[in-house]
C-alpha atoms as a PDB file:
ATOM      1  CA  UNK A   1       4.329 279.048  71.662  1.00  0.00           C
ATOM      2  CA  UNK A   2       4.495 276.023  69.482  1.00  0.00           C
ATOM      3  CA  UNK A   3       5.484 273.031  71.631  1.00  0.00           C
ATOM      4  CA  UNK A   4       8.961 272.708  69.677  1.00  0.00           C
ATOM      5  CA  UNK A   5       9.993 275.703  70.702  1.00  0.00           C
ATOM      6  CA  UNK A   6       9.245 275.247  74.433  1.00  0.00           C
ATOM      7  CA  UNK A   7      12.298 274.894  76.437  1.00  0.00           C
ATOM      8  CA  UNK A   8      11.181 274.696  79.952  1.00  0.00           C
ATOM      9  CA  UNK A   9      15.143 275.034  81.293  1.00  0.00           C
ATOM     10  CA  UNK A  10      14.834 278.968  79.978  1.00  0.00           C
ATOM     11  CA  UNK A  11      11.610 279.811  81.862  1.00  0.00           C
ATOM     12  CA  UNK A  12      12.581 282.402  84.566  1.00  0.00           C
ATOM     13  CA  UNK A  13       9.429 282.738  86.621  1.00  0.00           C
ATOM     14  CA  UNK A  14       6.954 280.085  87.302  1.00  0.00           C
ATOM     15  CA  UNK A  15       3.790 279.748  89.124  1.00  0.00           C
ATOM     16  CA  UNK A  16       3.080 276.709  89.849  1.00  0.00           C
ATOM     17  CA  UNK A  17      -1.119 275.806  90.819  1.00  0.00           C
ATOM     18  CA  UNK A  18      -2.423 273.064  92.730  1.00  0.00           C
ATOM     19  CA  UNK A  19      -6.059 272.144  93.514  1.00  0.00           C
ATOM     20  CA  UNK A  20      -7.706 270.541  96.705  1.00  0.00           C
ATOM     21  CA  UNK A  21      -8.524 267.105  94.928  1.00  0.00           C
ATOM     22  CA  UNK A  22      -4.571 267.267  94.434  1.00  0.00           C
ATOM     23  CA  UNK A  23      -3.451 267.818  97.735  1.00  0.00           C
ATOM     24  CA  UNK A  24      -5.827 265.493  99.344  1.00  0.00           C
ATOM     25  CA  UNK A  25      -6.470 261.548  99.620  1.00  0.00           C
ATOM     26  CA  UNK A  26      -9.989 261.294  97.592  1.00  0.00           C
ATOM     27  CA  UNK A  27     -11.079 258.326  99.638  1.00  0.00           C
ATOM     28  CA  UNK A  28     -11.072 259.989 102.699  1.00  0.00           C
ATOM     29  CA  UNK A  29     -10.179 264.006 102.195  1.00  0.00           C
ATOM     30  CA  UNK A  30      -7.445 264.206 104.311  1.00  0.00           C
ATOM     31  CA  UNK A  31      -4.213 265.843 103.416  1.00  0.00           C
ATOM     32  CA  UNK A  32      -1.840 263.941 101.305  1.00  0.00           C
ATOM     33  CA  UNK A  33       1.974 264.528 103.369  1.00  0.00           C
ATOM     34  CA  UNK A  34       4.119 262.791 101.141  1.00  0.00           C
ATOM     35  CA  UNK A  35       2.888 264.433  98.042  1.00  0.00           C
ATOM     36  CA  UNK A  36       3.050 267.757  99.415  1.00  0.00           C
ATOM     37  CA  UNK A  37       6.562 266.644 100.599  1.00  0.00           C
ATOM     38  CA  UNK A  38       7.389 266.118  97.127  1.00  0.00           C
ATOM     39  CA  UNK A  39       5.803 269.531  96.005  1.00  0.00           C
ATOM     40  CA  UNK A  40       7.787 271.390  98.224  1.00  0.00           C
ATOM     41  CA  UNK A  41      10.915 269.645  97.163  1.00  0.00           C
ATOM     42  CA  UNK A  42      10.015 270.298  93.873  1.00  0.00           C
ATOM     43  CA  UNK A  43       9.652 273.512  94.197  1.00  0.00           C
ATOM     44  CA  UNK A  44      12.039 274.301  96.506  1.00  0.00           C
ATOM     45  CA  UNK A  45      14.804 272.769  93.918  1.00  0.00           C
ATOM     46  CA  UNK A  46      13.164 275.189  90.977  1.00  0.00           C
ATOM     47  CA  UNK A  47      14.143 277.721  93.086  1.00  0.00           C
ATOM     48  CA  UNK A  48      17.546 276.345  94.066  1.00  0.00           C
ATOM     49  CA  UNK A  49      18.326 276.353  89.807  1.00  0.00           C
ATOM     50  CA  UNK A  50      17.973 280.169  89.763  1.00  0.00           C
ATOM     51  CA  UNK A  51      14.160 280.315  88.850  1.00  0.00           C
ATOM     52  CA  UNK A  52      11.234 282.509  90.223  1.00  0.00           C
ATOM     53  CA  UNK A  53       8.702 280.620  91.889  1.00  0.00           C
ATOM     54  CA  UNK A  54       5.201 281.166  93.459  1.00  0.00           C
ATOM     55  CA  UNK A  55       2.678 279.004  94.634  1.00  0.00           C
ATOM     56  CA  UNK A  56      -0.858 279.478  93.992  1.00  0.00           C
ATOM     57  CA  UNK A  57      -2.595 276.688  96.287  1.00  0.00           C
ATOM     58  CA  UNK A  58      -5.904 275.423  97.058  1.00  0.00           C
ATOM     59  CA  UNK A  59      -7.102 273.695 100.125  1.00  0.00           C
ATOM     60  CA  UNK A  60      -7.251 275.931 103.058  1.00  0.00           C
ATOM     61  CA  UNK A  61     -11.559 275.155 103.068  1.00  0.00           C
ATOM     62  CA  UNK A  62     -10.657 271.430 102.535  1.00  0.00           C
ATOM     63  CA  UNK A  63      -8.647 271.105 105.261  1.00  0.00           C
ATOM     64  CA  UNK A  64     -10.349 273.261 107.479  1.00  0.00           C
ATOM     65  CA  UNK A  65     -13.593 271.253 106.928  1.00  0.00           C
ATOM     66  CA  UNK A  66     -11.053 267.858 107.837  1.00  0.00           C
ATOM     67  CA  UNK A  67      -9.335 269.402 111.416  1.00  0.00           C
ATOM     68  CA  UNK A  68     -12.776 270.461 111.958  1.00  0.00           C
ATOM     69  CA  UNK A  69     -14.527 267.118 111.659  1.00  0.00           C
ATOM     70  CA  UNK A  70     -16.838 267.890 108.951  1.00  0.00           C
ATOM     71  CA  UNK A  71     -17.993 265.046 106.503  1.00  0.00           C
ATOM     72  CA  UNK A  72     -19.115 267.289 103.271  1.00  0.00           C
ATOM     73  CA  UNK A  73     -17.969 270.469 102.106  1.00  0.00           C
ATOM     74  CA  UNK A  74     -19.557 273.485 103.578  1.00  0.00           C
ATOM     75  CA  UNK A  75     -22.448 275.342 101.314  1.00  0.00           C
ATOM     76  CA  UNK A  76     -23.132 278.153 103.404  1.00  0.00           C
ATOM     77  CA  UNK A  77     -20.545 281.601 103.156  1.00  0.00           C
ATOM     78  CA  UNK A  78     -19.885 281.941 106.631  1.00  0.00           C
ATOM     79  CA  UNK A  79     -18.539 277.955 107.534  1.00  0.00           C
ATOM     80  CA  UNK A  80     -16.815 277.874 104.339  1.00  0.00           C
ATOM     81  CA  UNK A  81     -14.747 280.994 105.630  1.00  0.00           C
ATOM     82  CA  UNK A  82     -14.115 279.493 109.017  1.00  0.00           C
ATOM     83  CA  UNK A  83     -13.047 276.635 107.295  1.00  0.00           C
ATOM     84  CA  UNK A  84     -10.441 278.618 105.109  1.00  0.00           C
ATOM     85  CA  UNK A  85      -9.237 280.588 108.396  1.00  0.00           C
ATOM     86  CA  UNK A  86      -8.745 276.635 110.110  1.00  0.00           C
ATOM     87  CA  UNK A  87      -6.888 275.469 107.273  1.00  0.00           C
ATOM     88  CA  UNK A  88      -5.433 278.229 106.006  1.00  0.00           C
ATOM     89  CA  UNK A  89      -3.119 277.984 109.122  1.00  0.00           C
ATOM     90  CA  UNK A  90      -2.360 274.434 109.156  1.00  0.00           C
ATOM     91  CA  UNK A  91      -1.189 274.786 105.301  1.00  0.00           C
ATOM     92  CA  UNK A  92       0.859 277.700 105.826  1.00  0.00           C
ATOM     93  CA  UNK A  93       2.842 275.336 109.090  1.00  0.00           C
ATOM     94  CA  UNK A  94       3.158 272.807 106.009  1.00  0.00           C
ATOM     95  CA  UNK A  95       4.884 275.632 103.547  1.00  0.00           C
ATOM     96  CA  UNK A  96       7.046 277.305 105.897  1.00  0.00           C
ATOM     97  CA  UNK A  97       9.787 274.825 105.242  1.00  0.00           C
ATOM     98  CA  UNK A  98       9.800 276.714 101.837  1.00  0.00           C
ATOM     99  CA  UNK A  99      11.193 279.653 102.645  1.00  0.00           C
ATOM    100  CA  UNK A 100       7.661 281.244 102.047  1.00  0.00           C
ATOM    101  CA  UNK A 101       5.950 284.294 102.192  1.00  0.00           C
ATOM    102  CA  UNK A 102       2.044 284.204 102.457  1.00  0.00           C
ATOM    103  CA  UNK A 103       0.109 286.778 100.161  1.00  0.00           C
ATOM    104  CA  UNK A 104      -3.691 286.858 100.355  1.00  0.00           C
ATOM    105  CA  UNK A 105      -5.661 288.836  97.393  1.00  0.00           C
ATOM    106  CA  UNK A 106      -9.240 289.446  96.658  1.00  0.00           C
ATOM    107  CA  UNK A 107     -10.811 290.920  93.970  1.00  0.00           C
ATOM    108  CA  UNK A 108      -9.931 294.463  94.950  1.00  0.00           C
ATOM    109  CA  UNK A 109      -6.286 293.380  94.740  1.00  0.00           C
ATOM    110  CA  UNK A 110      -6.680 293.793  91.520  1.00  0.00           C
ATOM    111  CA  UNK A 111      -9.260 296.440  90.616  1.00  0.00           C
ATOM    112  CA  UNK A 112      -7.499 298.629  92.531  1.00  0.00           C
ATOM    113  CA  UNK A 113      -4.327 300.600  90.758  1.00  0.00           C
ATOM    114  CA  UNK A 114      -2.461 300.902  94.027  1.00  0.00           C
ATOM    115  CA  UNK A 115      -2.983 297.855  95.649  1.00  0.00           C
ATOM    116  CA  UNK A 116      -2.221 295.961  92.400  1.00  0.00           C
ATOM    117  CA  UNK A 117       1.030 298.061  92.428  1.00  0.00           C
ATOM    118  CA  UNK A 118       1.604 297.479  95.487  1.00  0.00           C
ATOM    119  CA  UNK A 119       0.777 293.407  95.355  1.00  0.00           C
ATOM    120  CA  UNK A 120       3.192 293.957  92.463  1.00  0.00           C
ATOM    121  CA  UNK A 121       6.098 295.152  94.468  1.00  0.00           C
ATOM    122  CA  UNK A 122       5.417 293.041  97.283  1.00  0.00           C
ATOM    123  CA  UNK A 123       5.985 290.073  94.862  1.00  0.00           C
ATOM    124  CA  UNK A 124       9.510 291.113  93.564  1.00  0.00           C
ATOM    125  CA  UNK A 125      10.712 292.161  96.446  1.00  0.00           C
ATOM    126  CA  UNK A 126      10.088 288.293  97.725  1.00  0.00           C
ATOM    127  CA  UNK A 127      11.803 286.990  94.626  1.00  0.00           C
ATOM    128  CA  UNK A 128      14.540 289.027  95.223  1.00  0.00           C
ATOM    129  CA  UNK A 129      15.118 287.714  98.845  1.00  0.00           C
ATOM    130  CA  UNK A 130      15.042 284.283  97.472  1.00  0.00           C
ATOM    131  CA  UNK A 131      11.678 283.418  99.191  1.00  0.00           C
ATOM    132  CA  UNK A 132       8.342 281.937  97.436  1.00  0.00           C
ATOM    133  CA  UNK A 133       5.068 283.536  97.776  1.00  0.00           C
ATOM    134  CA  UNK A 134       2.350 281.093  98.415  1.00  0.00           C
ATOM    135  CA  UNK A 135      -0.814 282.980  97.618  1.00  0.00           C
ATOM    136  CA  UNK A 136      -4.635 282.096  98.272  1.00  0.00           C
ATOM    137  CA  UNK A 137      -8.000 284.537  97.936  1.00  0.00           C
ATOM    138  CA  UNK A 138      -8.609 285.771 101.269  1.00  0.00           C
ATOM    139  CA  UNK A 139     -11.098 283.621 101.699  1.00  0.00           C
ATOM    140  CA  UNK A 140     -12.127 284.929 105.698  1.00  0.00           C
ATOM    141  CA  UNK A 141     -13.301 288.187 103.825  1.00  0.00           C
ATOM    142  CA  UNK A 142     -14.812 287.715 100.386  1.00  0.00           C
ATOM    143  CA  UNK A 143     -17.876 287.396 100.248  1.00  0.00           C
ATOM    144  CA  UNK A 144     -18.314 284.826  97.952  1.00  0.00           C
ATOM    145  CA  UNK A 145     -16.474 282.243  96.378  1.00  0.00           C
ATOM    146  CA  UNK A 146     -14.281 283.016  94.871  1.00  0.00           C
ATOM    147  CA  UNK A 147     -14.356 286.497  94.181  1.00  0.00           C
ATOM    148  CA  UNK A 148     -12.182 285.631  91.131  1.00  0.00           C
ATOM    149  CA  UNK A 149     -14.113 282.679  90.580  1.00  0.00           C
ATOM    150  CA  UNK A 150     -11.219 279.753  91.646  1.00  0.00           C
ATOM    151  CA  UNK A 151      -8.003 279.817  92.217  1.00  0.00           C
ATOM    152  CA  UNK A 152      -7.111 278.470  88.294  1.00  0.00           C
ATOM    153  CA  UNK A 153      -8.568 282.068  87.178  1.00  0.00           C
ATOM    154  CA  UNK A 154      -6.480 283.735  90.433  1.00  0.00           C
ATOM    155  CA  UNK A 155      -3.254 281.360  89.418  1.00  0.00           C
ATOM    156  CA  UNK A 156      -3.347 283.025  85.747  1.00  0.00           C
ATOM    157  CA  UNK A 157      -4.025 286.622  87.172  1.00  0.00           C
ATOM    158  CA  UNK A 158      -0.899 286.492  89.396  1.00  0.00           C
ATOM    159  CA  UNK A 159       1.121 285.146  86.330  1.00  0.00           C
ATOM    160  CA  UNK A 160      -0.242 287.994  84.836  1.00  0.00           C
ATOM    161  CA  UNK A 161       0.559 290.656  87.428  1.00  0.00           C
ATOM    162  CA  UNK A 162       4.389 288.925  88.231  1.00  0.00           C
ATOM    163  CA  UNK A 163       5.263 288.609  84.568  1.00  0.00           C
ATOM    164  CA  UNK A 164       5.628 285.091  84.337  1.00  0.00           C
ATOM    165  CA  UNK A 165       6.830 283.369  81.659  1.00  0.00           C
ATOM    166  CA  UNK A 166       5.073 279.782  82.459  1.00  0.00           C
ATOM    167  CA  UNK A 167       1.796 278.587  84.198  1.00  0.00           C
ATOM    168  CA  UNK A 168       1.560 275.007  85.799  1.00  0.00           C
ATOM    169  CA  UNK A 169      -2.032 273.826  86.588  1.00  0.00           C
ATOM    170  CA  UNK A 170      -1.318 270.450  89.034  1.00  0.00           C
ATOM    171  CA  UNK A 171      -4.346 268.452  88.370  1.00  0.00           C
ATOM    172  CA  UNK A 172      -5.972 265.085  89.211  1.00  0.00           C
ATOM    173  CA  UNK A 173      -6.009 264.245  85.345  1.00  0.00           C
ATOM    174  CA  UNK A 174      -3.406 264.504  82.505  1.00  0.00           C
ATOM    175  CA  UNK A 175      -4.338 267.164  79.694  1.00  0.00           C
ATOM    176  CA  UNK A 176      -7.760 267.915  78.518  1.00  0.00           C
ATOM    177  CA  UNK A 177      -9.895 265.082  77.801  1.00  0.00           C
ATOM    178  CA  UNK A 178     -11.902 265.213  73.949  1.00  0.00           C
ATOM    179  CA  UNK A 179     -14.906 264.314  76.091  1.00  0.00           C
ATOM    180  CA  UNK A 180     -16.620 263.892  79.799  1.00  0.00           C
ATOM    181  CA  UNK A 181     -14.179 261.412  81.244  1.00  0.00           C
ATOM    182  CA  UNK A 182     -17.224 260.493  84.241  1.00  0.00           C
ATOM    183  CA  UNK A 183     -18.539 259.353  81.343  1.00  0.00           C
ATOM    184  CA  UNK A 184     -15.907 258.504  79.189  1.00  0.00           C
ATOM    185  CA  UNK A 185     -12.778 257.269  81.208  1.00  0.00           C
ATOM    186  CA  UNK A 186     -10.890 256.112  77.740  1.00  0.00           C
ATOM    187  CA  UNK A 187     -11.457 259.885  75.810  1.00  0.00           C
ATOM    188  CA  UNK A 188      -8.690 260.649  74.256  1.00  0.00           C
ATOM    189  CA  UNK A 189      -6.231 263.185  76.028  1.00  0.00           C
ATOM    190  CA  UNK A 190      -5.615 266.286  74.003  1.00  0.00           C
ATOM    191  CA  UNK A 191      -1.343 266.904  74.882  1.00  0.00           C
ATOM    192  CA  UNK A 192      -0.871 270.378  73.037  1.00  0.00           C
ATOM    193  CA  UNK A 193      -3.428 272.979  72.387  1.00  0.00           C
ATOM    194  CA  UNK A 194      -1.289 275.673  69.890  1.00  0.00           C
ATOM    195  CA  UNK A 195      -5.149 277.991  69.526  1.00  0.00           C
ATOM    196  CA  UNK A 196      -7.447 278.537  72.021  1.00  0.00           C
ATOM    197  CA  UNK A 197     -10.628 277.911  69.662  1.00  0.00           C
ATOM    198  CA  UNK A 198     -14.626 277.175  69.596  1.00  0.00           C
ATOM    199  CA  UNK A 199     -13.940 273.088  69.383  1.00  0.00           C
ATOM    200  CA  UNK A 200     -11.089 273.281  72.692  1.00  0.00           C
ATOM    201  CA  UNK A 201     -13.802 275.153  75.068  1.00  0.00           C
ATOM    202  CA  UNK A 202     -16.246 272.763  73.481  1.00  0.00           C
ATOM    203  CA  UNK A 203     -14.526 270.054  75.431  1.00  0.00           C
ATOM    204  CA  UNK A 204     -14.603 271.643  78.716  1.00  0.00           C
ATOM    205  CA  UNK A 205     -17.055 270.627  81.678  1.00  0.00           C
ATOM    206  CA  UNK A 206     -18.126 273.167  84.621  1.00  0.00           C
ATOM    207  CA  UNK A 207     -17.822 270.660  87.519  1.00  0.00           C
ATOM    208  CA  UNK A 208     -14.979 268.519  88.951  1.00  0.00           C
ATOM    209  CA  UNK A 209     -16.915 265.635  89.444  1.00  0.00           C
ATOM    210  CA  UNK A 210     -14.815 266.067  93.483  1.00  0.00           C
ATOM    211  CA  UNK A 211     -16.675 267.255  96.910  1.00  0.00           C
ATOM    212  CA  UNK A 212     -13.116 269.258  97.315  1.00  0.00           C
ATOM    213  CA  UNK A 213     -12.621 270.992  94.037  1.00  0.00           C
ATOM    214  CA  UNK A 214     -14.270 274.270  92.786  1.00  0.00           C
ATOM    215  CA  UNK A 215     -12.746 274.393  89.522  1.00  0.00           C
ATOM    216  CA  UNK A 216     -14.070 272.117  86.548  1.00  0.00           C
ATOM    217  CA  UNK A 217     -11.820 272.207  82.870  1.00  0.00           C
ATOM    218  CA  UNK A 218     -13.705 275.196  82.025  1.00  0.00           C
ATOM    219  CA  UNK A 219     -11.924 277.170  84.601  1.00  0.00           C
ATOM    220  CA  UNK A 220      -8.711 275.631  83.525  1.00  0.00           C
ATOM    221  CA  UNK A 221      -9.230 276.745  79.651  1.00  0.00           C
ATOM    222  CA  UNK A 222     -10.462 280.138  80.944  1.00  0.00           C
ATOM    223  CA  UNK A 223      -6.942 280.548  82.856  1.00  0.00           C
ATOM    224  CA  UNK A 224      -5.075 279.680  79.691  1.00  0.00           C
ATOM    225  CA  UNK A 225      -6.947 282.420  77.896  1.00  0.00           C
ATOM    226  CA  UNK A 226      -5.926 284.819  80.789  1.00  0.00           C
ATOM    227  CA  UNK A 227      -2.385 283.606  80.708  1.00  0.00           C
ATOM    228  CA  UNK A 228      -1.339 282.921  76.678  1.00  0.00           C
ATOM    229  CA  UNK A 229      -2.913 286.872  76.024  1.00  0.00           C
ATOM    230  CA  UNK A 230      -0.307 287.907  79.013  1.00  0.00           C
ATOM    231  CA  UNK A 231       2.378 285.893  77.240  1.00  0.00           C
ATOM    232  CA  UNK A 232       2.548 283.001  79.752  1.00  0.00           C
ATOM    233  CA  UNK A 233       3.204 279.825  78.624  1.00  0.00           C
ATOM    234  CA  UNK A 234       1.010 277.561  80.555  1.00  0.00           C
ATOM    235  CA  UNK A 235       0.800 273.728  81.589  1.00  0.00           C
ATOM    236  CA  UNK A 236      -1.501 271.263  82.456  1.00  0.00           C
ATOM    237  CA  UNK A 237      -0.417 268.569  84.439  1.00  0.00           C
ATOM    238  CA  UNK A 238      -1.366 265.570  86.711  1.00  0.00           C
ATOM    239  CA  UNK A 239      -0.520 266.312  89.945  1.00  0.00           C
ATOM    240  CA  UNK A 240       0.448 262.982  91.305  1.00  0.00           C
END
């Protein structure tokens, strides 16, 4: 959809994405309260206005590695899933004030007619009681991570699966940069991207350049291939 034409006021289902780097202070990697205060008011008032909303969110390994006293992120499969069952707890006491409804997928979610039918159904039913899904991988049982690669590709699957008509990637940075902005930090911003062509993934990076992340712009281009051939509108957006 050209940008002219987007009226954000006649979206009826969003889901709304937001990475560990976002949710966390980068000096120190603990949880940022006031700006997930302000995220859940957010969303909380999207809903209030008569909207859909869900909430794919990152950060149950990044706080699970903080409340248990790690100093770098896990490598290994097995800590990195005992982090994610740690703070996958402690995030869910945050987003209970929303009204919320946790829904864990993994790959077979998906693959899988009935489950996906079932995930399906699960999710309407929640929007018709007025509550907000908040939905992570399961990361205590994949076996690697992610089984959908991050949650940017998972964000755009469940947009996907729900129907929804617009895609909000929170992020650390403000649109995609024209180059590396590690290397870079004055590239110039790219604000509307009406093709998804050679030159836009040219532009993308792998890595987040964060010890909390997973995702790099690559994964966030790749999500807005996913979502734009499912007919979702999506957004990229600083998170602060």
């Amino acid at each position: 959809m050209e940008q002219k034409h987007f009226h954000f006021n006649e979206k009826k289902r969003v889901v709304v994405k937001i990475g560990s780097s976002s949710l966390n202070y980068g000096e120190t990697g603990n949880l940022n309260f006031t700006k997930l205060e302000h995220l859940v008011r957010e969303l909380c008032n999207l809903r209030n206005r008569g909207m859909d909303v869900c909430l794919v969110s990152s950060g149950a390994i990044a706080v699970g590695r903080q409340t248990l006293g790690m100093d770098e992120r896990p490598k290994d499969i097995s800590t990195k899933q005992a982090c994610a069952a740690v703070g996958q707890a402690r995030l869910m006491m945050i987003y209970q004030r929303l009204l919320a409804g946790q829904v864990l997928m993994t790959k077979n979610t998906m693959v899988n007619p009935v489950s996906r039918e079932n995930a399906k159904n699960t999710f309407d039913e929640l929007f018709r009681l007025g509550a907000i899904p908040i939905v992570n991988e399961n990361d205590t049982v994949s076996t690697y991570e992610m089984q959908f690669g991050d949650n940017d590709t998972l964000s755009a699957i469940v947009a996907s699966l729900i129907g929804a008509d617009l895609l909000i990637l929170l992020l650390i940075i403000n649109n995609i940069p024209s180059e590396d902005t590690h290397k870079n930090p004055d590239a110039k911003l790219i604000e509307v991207v009406e093709e998804m062509d050679a030159s836009i993934y040219g532009m993308a990076k792998s890595s987040t350049g964060s010890d909390v992340g997973t995702g790099g712009m690559a994964t966030k281009l790749t999500a807005a291939k996913i979502a734009t051939l499912s007919g979702t509108d999506m957004i990229i957006a600083n998170g602060r």
